[in-house]
N, C-alpha and C. Protein backbone atom coordinates (compact mmCIF):
# COMPACT_ATOMS: atom_id res chain seq x y z
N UNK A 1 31.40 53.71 32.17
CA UNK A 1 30.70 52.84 31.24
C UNK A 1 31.64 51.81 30.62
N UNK A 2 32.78 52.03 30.47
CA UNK A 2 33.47 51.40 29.87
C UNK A 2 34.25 49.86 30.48
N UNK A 3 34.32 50.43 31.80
CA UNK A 3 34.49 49.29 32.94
C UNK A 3 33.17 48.26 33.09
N UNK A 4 31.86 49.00 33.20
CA UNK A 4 30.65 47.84 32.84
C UNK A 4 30.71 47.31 32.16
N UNK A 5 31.04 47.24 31.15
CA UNK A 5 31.06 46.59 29.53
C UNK A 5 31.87 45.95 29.50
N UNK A 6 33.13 45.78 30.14
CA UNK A 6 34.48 45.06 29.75
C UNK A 6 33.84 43.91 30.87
N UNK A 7 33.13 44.17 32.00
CA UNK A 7 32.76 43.26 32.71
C UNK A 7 31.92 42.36 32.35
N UNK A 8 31.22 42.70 31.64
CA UNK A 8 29.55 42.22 30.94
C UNK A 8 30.77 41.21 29.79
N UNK A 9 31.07 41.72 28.90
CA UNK A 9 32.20 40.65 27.98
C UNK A 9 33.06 39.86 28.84
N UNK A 10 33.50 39.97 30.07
CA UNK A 10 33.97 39.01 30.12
C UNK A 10 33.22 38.14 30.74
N UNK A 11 32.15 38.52 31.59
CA UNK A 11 30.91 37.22 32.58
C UNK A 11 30.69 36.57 31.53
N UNK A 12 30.30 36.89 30.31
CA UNK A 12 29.22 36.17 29.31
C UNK A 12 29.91 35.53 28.82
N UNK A 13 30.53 35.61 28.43
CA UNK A 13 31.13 33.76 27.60
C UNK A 13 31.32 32.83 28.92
N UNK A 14 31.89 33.41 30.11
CA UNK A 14 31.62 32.18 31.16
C UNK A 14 30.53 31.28 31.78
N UNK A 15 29.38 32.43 31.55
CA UNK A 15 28.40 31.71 32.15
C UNK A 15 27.05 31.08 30.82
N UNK A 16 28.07 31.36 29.63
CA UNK A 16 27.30 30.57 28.47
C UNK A 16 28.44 29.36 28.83
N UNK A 17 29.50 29.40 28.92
CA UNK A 17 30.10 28.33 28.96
C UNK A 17 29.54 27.33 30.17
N UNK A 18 29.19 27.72 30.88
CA UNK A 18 28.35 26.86 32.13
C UNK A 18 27.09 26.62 32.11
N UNK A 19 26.23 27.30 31.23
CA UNK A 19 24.85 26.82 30.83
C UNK A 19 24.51 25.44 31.21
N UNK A 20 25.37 24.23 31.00
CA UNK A 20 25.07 22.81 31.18
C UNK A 20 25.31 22.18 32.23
N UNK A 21 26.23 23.37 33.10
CA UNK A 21 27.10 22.57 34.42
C UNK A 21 26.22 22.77 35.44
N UNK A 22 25.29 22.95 36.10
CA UNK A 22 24.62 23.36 36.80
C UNK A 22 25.48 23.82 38.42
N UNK A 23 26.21 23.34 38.71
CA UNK A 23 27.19 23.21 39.69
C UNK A 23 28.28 24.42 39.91
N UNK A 24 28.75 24.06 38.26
CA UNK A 24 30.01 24.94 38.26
C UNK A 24 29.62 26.50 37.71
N UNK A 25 28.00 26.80 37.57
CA UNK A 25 27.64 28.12 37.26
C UNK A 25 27.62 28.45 38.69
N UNK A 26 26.75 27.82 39.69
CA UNK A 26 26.34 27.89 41.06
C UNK A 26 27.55 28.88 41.29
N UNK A 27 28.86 27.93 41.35
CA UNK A 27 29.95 28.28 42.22
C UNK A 27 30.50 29.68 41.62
N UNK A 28 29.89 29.49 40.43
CA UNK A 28 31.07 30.57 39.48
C UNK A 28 29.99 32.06 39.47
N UNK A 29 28.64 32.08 40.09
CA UNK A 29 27.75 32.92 40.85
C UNK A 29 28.70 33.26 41.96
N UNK A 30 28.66 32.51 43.30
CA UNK A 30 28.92 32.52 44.00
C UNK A 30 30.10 33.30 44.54
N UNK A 31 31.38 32.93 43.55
CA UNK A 31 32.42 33.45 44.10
C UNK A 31 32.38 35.14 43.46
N UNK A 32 31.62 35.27 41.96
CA UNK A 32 31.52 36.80 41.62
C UNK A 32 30.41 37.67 42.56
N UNK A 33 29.69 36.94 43.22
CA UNK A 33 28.54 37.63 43.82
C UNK A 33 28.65 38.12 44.97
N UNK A 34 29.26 37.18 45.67
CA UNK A 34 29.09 37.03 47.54
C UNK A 34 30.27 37.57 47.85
N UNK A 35 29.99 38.13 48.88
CA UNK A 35 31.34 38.79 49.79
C UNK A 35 32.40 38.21 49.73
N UNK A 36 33.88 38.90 49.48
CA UNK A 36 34.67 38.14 49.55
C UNK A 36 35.71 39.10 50.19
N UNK A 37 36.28 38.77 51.35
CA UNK A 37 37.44 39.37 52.19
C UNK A 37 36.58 40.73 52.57
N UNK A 38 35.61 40.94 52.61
CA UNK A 38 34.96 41.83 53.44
C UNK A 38 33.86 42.66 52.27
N UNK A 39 34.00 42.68 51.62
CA UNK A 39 33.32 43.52 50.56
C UNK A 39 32.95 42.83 48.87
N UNK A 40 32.27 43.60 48.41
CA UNK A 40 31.48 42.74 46.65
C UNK A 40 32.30 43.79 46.19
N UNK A 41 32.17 42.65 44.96
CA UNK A 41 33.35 42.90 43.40
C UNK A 41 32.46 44.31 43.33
N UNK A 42 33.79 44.93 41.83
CA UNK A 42 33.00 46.17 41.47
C UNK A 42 32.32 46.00 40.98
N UNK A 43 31.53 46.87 40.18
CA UNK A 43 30.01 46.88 39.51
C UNK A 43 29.16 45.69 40.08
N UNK A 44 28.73 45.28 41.84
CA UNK A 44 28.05 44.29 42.00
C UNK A 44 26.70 43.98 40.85
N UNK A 45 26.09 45.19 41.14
CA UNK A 45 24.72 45.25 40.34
C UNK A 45 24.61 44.53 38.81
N UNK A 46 25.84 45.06 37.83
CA UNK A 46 25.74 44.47 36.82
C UNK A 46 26.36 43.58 36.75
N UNK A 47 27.08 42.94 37.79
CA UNK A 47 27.42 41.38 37.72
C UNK A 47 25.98 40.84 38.26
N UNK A 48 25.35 40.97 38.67
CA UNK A 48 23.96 40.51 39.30
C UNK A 48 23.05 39.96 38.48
N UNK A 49 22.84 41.19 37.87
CA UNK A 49 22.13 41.31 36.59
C UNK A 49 22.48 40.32 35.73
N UNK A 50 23.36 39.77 35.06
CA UNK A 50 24.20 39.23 34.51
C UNK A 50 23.77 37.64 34.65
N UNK A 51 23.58 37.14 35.75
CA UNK A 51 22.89 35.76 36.16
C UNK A 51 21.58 35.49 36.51
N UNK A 52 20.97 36.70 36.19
CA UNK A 52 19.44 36.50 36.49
C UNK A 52 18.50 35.92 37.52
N UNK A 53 17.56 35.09 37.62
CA UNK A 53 17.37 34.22 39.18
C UNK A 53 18.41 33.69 39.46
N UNK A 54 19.73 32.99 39.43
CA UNK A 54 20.21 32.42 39.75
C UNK A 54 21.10 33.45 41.02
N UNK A 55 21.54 34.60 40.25
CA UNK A 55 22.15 35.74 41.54
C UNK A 55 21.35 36.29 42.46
N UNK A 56 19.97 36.17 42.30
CA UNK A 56 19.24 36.48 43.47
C UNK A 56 18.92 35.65 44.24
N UNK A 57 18.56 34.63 43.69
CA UNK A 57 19.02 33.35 44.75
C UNK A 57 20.10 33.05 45.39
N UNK A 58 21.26 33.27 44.85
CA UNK A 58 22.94 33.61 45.82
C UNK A 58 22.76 34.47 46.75
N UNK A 59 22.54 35.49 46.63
CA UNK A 59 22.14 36.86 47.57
C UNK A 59 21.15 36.03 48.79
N UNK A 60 20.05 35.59 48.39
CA UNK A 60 19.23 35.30 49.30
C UNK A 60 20.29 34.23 50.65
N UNK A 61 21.56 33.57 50.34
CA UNK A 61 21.96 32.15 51.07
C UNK A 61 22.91 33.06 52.17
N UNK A 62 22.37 32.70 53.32
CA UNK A 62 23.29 33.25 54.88
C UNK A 62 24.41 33.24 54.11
N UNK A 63 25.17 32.21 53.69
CA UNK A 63 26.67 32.50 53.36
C UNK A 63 27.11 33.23 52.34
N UNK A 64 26.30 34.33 52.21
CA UNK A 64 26.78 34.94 50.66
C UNK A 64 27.42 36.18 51.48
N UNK A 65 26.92 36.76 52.41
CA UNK A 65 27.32 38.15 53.12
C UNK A 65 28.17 37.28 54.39
């Protein structure tokens, strides 16, 4: 639990900080969401969660896996 939470504090000020960028949330989805060097960050789910439609729409793009 304690590792979820430290994760959840740190996504959220970033992606309030991107609220306006439309671009640089995209990317900043993107690189926490989608496969990277073979496998998803830890706690995928509650990083997921975390961006709402916008991470299920990442998930949905061929290049995310």
């Amino acid at each position: 639990m304690a590792e979820r939470r430290r994760i959840i504090k740190e996504i959220l000020p970033i992606i309030d900080e991107l609220l306006d960028n439309d671009e640089g949330l995209r990317h900043f989805a993107e690189i926490d969401l989608c496969v990277t060097n073979g496998k998803l960050q830890a706690f995928h789910s509650t990083r997921l969660q975390q961006f709402c439609t916008l991470g299920l729409e990442m998930m949905q793009e061929q290049n995310c896996f």
